[in-house]
PDB file of N, CA and C in Angstrom:
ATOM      1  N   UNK A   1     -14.886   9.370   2.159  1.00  0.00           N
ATOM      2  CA  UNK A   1     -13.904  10.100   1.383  1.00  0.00           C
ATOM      3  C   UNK A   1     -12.982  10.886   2.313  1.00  0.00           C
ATOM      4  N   UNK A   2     -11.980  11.484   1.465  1.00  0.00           N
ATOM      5  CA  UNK A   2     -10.829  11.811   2.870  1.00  0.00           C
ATOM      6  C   UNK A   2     -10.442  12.994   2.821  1.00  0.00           C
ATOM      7  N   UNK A   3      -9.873  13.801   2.851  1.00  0.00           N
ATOM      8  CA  UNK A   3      -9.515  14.942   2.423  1.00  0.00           C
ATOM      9  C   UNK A   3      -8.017  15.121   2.360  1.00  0.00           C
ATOM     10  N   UNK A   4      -7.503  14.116   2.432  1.00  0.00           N
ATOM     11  CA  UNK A   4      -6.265  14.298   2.014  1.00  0.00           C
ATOM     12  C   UNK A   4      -5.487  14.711   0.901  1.00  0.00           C
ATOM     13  N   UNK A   5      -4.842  15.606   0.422  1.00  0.00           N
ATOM     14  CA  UNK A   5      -4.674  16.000  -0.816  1.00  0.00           C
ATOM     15  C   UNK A   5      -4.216  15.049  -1.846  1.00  0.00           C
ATOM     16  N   UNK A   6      -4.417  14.660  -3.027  1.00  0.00           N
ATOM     17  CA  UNK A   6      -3.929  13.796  -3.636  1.00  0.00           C
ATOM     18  C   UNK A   6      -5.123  12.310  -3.765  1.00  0.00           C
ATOM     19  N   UNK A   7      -5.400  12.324  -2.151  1.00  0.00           N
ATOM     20  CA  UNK A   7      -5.736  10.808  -2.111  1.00  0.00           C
ATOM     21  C   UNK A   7      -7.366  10.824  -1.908  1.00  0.00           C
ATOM     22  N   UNK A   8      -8.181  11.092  -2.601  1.00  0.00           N
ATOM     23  CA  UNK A   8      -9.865  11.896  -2.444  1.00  0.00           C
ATOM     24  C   UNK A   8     -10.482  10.278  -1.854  1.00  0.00           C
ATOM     25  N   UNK A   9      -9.969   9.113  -2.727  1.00  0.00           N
ATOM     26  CA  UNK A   9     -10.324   7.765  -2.737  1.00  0.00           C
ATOM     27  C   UNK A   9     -10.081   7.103  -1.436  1.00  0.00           C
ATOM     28  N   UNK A  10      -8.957   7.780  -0.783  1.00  0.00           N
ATOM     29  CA  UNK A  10      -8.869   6.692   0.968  1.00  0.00           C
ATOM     30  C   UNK A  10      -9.796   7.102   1.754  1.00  0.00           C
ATOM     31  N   UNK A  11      -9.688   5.792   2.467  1.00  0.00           N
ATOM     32  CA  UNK A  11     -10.412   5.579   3.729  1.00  0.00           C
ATOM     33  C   UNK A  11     -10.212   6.625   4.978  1.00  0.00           C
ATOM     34  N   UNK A  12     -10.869   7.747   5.498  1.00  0.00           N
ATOM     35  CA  UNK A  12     -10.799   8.056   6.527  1.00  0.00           C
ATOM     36  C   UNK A  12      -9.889   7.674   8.000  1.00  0.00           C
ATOM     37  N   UNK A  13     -10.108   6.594   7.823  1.00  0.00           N
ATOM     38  CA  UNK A  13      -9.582   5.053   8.421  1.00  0.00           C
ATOM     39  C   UNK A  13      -8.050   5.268   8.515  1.00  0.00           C
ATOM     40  N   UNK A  14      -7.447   5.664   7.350  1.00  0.00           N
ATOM     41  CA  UNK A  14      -6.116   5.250   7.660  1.00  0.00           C
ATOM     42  C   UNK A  14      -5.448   5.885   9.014  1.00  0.00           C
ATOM     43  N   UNK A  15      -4.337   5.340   9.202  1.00  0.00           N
ATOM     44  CA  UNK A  15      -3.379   6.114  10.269  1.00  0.00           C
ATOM     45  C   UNK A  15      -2.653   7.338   9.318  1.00  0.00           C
ATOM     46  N   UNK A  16      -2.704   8.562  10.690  1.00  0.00           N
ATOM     47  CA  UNK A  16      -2.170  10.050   9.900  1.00  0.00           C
ATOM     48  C   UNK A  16      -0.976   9.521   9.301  1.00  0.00           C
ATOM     49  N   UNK A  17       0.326   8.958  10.490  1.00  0.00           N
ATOM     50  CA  UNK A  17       1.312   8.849  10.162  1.00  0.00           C
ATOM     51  C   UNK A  17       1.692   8.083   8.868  1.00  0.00           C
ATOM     52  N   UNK A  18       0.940   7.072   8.861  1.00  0.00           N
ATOM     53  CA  UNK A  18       0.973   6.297   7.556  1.00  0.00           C
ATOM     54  C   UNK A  18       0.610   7.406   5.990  1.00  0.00           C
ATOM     55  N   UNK A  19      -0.710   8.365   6.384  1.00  0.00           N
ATOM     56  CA  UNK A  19      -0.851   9.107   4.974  1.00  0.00           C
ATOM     57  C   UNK A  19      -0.052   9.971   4.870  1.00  0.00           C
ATOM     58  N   UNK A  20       1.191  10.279   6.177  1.00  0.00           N
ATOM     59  CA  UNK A  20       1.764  11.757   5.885  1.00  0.00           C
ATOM     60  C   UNK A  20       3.032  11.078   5.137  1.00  0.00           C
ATOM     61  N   UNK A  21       3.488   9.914   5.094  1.00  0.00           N
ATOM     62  CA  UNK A  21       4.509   9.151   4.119  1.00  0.00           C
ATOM     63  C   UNK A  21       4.118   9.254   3.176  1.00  0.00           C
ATOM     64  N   UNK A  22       2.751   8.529   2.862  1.00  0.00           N
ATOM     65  CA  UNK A  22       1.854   8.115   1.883  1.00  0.00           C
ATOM     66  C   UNK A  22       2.150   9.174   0.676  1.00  0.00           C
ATOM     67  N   UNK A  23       2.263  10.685   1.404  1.00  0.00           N
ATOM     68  CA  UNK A  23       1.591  11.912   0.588  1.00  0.00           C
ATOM     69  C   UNK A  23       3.140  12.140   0.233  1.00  0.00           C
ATOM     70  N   UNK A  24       3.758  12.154   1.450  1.00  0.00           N
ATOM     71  CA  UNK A  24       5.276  12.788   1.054  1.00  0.00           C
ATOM     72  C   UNK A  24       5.872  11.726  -0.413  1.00  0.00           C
ATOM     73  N   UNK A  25       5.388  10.517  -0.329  1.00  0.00           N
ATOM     74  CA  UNK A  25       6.244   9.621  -1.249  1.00  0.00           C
ATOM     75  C   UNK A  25       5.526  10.336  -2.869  1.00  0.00           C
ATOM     76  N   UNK A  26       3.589  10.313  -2.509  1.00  0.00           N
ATOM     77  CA  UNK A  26       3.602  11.079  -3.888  1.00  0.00           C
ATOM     78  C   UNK A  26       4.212  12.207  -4.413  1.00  0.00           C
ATOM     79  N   UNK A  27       4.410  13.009  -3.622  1.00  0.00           N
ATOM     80  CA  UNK A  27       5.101  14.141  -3.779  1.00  0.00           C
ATOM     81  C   UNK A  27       6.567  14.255  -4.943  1.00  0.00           C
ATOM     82  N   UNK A  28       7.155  12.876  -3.956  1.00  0.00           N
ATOM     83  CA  UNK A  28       8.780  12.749  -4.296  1.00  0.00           C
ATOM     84  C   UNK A  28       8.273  11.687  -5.875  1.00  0.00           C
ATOM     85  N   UNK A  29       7.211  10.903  -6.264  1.00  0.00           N
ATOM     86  CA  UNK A  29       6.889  10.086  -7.374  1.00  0.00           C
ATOM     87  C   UNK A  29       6.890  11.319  -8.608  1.00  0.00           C
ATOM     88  N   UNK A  30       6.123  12.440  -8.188  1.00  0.00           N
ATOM     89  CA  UNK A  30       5.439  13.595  -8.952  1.00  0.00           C
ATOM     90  C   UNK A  30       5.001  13.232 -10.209  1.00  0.00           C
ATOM     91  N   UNK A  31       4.043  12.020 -10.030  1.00  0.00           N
ATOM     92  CA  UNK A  31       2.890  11.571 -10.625  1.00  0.00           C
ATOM     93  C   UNK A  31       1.780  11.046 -10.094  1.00  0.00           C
ATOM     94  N   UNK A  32       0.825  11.072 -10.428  1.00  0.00           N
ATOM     95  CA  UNK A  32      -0.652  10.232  -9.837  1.00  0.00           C
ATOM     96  C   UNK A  32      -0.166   8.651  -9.455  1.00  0.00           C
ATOM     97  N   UNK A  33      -1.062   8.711  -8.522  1.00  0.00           N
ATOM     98  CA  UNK A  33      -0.914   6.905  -7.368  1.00  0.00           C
ATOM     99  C   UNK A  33      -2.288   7.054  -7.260  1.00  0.00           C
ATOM    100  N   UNK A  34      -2.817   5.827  -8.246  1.00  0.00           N
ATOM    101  CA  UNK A  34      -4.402   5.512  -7.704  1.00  0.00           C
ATOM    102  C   UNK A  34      -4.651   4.678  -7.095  1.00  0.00           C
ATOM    103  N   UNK A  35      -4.608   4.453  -5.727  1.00  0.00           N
ATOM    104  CA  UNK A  35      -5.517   4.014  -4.536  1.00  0.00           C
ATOM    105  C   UNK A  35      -6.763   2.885  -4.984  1.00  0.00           C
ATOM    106  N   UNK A  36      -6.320   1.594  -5.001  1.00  0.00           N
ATOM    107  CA  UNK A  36      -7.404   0.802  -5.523  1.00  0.00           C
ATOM    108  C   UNK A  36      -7.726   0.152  -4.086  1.00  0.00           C
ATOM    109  N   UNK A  37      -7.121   0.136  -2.905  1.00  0.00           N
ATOM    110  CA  UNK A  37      -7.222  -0.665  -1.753  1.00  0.00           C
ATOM    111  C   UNK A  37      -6.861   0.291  -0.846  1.00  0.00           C
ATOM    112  N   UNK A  38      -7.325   0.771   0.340  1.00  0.00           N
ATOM    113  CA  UNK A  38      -6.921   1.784   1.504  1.00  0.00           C
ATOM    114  C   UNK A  38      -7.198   0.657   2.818  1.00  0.00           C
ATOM    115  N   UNK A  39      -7.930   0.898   3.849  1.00  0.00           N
ATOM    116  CA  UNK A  39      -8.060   0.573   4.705  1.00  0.00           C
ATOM    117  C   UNK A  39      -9.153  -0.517   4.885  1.00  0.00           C
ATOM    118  N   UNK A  40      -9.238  -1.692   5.208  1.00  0.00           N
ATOM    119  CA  UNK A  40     -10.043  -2.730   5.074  1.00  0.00           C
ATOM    120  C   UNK A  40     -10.409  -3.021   6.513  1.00  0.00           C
ATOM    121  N   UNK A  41     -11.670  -3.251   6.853  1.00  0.00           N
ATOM    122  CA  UNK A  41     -12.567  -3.395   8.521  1.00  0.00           C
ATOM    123  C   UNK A  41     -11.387  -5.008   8.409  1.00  0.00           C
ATOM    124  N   UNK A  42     -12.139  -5.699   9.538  1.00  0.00           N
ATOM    125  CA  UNK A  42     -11.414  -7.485   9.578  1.00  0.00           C
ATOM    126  C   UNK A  42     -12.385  -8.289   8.841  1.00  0.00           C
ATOM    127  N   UNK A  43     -13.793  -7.932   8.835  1.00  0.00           N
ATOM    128  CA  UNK A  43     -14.906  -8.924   8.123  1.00  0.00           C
ATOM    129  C   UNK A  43     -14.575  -8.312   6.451  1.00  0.00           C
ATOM    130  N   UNK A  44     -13.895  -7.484   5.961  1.00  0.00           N
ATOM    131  CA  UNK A  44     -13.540  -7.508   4.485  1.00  0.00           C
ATOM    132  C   UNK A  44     -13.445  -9.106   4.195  1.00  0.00           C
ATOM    133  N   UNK A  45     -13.855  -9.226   2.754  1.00  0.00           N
ATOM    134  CA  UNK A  45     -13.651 -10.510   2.214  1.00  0.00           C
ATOM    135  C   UNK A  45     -12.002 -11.084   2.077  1.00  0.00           C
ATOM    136  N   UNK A  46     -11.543  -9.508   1.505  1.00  0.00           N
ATOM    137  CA  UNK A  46      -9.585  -9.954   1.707  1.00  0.00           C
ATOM    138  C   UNK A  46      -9.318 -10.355   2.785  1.00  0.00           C
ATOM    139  N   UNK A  47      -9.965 -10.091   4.094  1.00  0.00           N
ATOM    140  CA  UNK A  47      -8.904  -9.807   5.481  1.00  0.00           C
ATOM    141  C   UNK A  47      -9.483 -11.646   6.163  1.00  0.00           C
ATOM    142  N   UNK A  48     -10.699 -11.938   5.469  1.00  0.00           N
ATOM    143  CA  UNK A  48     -11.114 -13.013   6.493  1.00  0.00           C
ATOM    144  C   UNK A  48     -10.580 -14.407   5.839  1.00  0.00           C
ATOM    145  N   UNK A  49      -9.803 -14.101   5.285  1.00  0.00           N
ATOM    146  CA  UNK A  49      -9.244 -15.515   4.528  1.00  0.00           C
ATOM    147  C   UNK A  49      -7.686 -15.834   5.590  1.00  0.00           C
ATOM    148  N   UNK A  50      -7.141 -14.469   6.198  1.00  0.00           N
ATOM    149  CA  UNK A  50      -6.279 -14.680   6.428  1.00  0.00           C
ATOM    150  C   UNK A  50      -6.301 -15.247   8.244  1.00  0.00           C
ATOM    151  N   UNK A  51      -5.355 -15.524   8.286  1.00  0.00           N
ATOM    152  CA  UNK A  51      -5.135 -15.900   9.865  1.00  0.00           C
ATOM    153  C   UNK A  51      -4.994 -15.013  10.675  1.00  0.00           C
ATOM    154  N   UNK A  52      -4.098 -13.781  10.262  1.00  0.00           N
ATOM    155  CA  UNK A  52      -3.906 -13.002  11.238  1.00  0.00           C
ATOM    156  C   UNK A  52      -4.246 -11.166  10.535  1.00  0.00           C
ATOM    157  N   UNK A  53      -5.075 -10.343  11.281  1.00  0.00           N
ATOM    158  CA  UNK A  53      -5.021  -9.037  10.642  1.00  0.00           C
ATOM    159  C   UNK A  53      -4.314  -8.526   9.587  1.00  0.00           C
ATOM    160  N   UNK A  54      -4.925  -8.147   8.411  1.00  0.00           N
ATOM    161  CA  UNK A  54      -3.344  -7.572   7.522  1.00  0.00           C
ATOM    162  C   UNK A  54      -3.073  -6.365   7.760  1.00  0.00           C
ATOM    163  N   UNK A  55      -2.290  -5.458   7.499  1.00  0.00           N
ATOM    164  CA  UNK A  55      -1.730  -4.209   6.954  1.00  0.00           C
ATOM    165  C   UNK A  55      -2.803  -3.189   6.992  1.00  0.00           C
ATOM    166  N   UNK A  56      -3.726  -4.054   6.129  1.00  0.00           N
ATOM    167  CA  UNK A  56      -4.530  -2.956   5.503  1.00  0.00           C
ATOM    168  C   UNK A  56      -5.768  -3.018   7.160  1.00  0.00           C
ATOM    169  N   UNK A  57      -6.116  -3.772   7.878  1.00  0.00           N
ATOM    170  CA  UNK A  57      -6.863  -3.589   8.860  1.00  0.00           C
ATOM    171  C   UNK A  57      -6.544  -2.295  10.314  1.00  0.00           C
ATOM    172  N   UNK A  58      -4.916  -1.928   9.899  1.00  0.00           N
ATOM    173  CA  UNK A  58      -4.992  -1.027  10.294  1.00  0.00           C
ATOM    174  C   UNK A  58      -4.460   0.347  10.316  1.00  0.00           C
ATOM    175  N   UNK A  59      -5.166   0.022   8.935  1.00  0.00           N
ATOM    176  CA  UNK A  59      -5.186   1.748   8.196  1.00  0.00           C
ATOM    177  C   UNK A  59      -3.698   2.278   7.609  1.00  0.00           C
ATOM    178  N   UNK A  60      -3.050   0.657   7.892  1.00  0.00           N
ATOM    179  CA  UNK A  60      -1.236   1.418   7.115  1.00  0.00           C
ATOM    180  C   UNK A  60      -0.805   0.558   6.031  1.00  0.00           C
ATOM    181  N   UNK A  61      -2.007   0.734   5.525  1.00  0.00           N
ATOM    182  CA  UNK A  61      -1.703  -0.126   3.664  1.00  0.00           C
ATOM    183  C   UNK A  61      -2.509   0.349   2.816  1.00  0.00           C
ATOM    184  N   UNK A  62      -1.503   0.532   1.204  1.00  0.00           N
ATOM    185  CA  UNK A  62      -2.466   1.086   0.530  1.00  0.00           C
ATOM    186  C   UNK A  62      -1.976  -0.219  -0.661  1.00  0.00           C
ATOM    187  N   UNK A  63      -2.390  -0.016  -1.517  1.00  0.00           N
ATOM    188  CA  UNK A  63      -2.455  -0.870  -2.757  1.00  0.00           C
ATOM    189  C   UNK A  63      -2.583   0.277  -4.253  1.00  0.00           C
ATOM    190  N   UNK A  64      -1.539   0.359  -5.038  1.00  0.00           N
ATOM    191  CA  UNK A  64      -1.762   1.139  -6.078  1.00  0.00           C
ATOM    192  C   UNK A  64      -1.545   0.728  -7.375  1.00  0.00           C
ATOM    193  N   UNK A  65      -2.468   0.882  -8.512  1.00  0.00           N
ATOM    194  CA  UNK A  65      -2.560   0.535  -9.840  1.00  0.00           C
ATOM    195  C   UNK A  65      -1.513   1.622 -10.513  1.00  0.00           C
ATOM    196  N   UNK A  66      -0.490   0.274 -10.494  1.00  0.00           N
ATOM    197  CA  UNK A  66       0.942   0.733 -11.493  1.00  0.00           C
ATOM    198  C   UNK A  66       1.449  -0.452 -11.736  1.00  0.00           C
ATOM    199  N   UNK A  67       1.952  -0.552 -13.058  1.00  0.00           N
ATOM    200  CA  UNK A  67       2.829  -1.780 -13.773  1.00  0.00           C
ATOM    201  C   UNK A  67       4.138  -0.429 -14.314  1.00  0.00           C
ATOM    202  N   UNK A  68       5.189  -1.586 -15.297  1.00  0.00           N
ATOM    203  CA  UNK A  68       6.213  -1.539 -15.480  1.00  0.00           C
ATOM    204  C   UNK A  68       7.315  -0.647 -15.261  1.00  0.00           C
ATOM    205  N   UNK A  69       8.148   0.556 -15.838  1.00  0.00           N
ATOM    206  CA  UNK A  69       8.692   1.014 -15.423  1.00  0.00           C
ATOM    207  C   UNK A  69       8.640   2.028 -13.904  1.00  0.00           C
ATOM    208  N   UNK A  70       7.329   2.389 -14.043  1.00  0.00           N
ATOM    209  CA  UNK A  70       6.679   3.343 -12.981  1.00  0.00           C
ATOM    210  C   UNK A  70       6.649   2.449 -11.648  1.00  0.00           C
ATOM    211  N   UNK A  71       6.557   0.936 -11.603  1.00  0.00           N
ATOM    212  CA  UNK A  71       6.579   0.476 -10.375  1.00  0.00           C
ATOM    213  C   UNK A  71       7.654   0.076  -9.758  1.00  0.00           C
ATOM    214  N   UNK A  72       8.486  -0.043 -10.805  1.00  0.00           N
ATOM    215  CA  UNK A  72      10.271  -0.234 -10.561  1.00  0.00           C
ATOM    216  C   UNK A  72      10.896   1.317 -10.111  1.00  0.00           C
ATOM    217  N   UNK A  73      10.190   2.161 -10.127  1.00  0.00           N
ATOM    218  CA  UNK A  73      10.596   3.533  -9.540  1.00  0.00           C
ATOM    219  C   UNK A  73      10.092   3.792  -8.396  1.00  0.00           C
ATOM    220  N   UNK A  74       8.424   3.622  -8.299  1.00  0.00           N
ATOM    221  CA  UNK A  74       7.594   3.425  -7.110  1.00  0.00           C
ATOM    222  C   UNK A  74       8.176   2.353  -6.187  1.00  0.00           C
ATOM    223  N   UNK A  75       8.643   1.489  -6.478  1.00  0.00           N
ATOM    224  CA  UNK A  75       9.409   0.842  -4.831  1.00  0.00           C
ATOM    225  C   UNK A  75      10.744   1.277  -4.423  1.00  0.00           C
ATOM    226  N   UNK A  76      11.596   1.928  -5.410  1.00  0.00           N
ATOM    227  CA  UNK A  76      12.620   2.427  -5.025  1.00  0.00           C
ATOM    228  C   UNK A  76      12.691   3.515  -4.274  1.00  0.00           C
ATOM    229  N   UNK A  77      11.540   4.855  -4.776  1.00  0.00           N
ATOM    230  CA  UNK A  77      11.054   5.346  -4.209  1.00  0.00           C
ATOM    231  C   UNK A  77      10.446   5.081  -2.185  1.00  0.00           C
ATOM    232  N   UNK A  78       9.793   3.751  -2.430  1.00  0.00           N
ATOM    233  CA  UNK A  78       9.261   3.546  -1.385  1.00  0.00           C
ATOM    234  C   UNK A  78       9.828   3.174  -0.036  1.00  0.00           C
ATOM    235  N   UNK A  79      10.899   2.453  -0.441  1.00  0.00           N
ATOM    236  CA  UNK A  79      12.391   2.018   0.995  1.00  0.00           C
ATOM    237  C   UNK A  79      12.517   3.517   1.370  1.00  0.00           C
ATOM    238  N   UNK A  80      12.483   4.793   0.502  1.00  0.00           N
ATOM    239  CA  UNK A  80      13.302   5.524   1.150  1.00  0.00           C
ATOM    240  C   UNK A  80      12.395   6.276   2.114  1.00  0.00           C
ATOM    241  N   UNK A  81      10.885   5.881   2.011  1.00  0.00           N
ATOM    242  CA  UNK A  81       9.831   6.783   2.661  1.00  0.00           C
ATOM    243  C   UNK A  81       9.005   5.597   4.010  1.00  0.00           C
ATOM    244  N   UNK A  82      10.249   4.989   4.270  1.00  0.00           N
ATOM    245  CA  UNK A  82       9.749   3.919   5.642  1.00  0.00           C
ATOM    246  C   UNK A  82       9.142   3.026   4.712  1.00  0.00           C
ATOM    247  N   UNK A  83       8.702   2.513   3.932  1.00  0.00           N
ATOM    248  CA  UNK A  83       7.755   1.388   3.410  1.00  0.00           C
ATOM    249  C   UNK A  83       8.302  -0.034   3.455  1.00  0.00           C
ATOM    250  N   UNK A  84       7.934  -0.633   4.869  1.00  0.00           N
ATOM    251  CA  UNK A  84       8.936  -1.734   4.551  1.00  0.00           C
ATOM    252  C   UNK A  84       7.866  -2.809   4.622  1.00  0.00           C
ATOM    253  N   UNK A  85       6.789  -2.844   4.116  1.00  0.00           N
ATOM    254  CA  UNK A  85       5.936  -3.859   3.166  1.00  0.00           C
ATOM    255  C   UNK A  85       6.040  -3.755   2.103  1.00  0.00           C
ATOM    256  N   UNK A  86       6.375  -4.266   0.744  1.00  0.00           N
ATOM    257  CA  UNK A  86       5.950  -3.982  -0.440  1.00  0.00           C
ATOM    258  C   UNK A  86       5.452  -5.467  -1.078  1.00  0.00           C
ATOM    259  N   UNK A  87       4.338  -5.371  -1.729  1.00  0.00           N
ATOM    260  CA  UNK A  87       3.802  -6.389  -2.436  1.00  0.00           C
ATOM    261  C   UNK A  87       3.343  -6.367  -3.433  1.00  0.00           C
ATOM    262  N   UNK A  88       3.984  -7.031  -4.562  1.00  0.00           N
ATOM    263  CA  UNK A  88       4.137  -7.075  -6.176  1.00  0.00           C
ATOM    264  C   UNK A  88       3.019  -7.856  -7.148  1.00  0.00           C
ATOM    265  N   UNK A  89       2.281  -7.208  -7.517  1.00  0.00           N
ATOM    266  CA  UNK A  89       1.221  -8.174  -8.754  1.00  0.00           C
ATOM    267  C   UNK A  89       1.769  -7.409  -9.633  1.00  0.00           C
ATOM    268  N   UNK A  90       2.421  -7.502 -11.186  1.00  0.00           N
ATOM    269  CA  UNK A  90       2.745  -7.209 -11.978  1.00  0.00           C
ATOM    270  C   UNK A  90       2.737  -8.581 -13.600  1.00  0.00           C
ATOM    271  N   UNK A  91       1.828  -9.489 -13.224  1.00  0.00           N
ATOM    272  CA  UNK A  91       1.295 -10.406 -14.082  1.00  0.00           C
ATOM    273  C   UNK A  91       0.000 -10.393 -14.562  1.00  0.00           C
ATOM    274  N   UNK A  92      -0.740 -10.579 -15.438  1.00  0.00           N
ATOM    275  CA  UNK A  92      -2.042 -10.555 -15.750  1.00  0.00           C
ATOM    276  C   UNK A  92      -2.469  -9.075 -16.629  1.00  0.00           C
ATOM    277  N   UNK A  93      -3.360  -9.078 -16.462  1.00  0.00           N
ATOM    278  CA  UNK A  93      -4.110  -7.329 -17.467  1.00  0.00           C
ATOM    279  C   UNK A  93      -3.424  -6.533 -16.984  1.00  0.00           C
ATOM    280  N   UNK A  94      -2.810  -5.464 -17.427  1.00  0.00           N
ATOM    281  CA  UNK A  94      -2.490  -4.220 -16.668  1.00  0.00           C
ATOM    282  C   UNK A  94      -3.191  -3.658 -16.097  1.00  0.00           C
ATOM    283  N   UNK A  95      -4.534  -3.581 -16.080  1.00  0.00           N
ATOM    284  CA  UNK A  95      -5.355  -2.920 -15.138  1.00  0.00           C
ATOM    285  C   UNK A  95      -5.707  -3.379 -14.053  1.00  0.00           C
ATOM    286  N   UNK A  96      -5.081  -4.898 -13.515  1.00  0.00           N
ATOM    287  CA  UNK A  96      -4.901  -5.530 -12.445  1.00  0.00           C
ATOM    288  C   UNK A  96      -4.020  -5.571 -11.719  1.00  0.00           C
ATOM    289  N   UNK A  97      -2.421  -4.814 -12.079  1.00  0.00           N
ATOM    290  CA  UNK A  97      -1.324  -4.486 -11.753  1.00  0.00           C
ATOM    291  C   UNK A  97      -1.626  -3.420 -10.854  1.00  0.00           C
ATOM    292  N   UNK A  98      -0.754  -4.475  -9.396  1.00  0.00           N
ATOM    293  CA  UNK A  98      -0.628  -3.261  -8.338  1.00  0.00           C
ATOM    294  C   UNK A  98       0.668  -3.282  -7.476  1.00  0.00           C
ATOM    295  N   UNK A  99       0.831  -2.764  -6.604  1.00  0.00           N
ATOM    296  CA  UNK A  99       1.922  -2.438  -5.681  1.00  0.00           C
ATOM    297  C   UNK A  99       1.336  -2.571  -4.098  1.00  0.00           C
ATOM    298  N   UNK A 100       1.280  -2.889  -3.435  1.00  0.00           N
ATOM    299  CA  UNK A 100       1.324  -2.768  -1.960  1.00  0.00           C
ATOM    300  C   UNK A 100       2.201  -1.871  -1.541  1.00  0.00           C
ATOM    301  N   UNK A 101       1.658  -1.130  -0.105  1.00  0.00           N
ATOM    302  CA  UNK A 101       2.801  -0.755   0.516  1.00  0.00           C
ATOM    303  C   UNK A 101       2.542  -0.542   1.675  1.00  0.00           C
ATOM    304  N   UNK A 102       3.153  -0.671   3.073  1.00  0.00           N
ATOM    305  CA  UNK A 102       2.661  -0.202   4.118  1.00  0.00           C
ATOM    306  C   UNK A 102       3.963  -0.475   5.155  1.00  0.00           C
ATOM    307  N   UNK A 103       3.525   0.354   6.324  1.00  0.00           N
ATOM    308  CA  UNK A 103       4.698   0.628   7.198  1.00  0.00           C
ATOM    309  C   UNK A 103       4.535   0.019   8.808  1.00  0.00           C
ATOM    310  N   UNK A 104       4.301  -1.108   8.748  1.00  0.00           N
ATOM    311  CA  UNK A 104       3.866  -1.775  10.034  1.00  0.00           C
ATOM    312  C   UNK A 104       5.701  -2.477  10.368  1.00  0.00           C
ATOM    313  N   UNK A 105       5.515  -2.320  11.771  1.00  0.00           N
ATOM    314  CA  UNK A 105       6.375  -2.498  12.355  1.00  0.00           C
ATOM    315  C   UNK A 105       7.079  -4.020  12.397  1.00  0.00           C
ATOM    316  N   UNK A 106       8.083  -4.608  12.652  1.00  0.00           N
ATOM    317  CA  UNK A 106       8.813  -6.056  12.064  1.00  0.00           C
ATOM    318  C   UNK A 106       7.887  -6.449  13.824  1.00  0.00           C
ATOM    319  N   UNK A 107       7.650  -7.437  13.815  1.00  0.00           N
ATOM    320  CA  UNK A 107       7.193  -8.412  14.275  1.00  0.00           C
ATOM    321  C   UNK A 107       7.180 -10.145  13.855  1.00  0.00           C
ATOM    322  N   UNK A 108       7.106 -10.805  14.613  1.00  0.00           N
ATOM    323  CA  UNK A 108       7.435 -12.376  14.685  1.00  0.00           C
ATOM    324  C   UNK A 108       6.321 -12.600  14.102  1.00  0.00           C
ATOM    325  N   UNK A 109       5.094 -12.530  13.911  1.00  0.00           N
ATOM    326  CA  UNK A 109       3.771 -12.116  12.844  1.00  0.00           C
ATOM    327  C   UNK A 109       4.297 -11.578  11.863  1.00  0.00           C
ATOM    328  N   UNK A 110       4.699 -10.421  11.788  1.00  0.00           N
ATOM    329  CA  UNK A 110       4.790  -9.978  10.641  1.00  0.00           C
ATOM    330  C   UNK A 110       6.172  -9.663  10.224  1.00  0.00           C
ATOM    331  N   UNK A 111       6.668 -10.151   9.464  1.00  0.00           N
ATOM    332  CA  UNK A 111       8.528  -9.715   9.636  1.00  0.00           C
ATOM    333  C   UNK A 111       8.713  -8.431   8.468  1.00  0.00           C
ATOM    334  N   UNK A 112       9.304  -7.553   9.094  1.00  0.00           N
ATOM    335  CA  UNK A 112       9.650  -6.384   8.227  1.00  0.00           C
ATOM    336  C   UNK A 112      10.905  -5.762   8.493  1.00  0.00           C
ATOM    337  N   UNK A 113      11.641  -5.830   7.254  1.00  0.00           N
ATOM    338  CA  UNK A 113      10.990  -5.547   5.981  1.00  0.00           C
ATOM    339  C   UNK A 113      10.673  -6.760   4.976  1.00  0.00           C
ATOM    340  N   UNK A 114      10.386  -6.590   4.156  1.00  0.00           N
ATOM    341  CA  UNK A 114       9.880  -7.635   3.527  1.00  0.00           C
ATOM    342  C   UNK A 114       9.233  -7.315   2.194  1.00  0.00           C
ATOM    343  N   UNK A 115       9.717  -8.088   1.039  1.00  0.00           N
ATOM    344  CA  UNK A 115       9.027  -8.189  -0.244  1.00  0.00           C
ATOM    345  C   UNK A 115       8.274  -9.378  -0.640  1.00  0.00           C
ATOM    346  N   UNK A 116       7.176  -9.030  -1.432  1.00  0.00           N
ATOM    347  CA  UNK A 116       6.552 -10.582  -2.057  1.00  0.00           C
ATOM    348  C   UNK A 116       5.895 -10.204  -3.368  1.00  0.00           C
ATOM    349  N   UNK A 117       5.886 -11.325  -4.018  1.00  0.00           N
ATOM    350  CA  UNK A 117       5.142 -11.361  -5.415  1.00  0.00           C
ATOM    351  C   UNK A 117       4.180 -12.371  -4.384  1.00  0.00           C
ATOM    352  N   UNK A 118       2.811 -11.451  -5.509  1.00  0.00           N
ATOM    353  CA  UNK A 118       1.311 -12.297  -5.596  1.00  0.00           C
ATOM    354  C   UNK A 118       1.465 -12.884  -6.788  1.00  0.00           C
ATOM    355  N   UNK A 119       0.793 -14.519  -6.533  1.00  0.00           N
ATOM    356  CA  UNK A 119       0.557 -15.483  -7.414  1.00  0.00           C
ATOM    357  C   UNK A 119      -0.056 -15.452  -8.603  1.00  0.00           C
TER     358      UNK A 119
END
């Protein structure tokens, strides 16, 4: 558990710089962001499917349960607080609706900025 204000649910794990956005963006939302995904080791079941480390392996991705209007505010919100990952599930149950976000640097691996819908 973390002691970050707001965020009781993250990982210890994360990077400061990443939660001091993290916190400033809730701030500027001035509503609750629940944290369903924080910081993932590499043997996570998400992380070992992939080829290369994600986001979340090092500590600068979070994942938050929000659908419709609130997530169309939450990414607008999010360009302006460095977030130049964002990744969209907004199909299926609403209680499966989330947002990605994280602030990893543009790389030939990883190109940023960058948006995506999940399948």
């Amino acid at each position: 558990m973390s002691d970050w204000p707001y965020f009781p649910e993250v990982s210890e794990k994360q990077d400061q710089d990443f939660m001091d956005k993290l916190i400033a963006l809730r701030k500027a939302f001035n509503r609750p962001m629940i944290v369903t995904s924080s910081y993932r080791p590499p043997g996570h079941p998400d992380e070992i499917k992939k080829s290369q480390p994600g986001p979340h392996t090092f500590g600068r991705a979070v994942d938050i349960a929000i659908s419709g209007s609130d997530a169309f505010h939450l990414i607008a919100l999010a360009k302006e607080f460095s977030m130049r990952g964002i990744g969209l599930k907004q199909h299926g149950p609403h209680k499966k609706r989330f947002l990605h976000l994280d602030d990893m640097p543009n790389s030939s691996i990883r190109p940023r900025p960058t948006v995506w819908s999940y399948g």
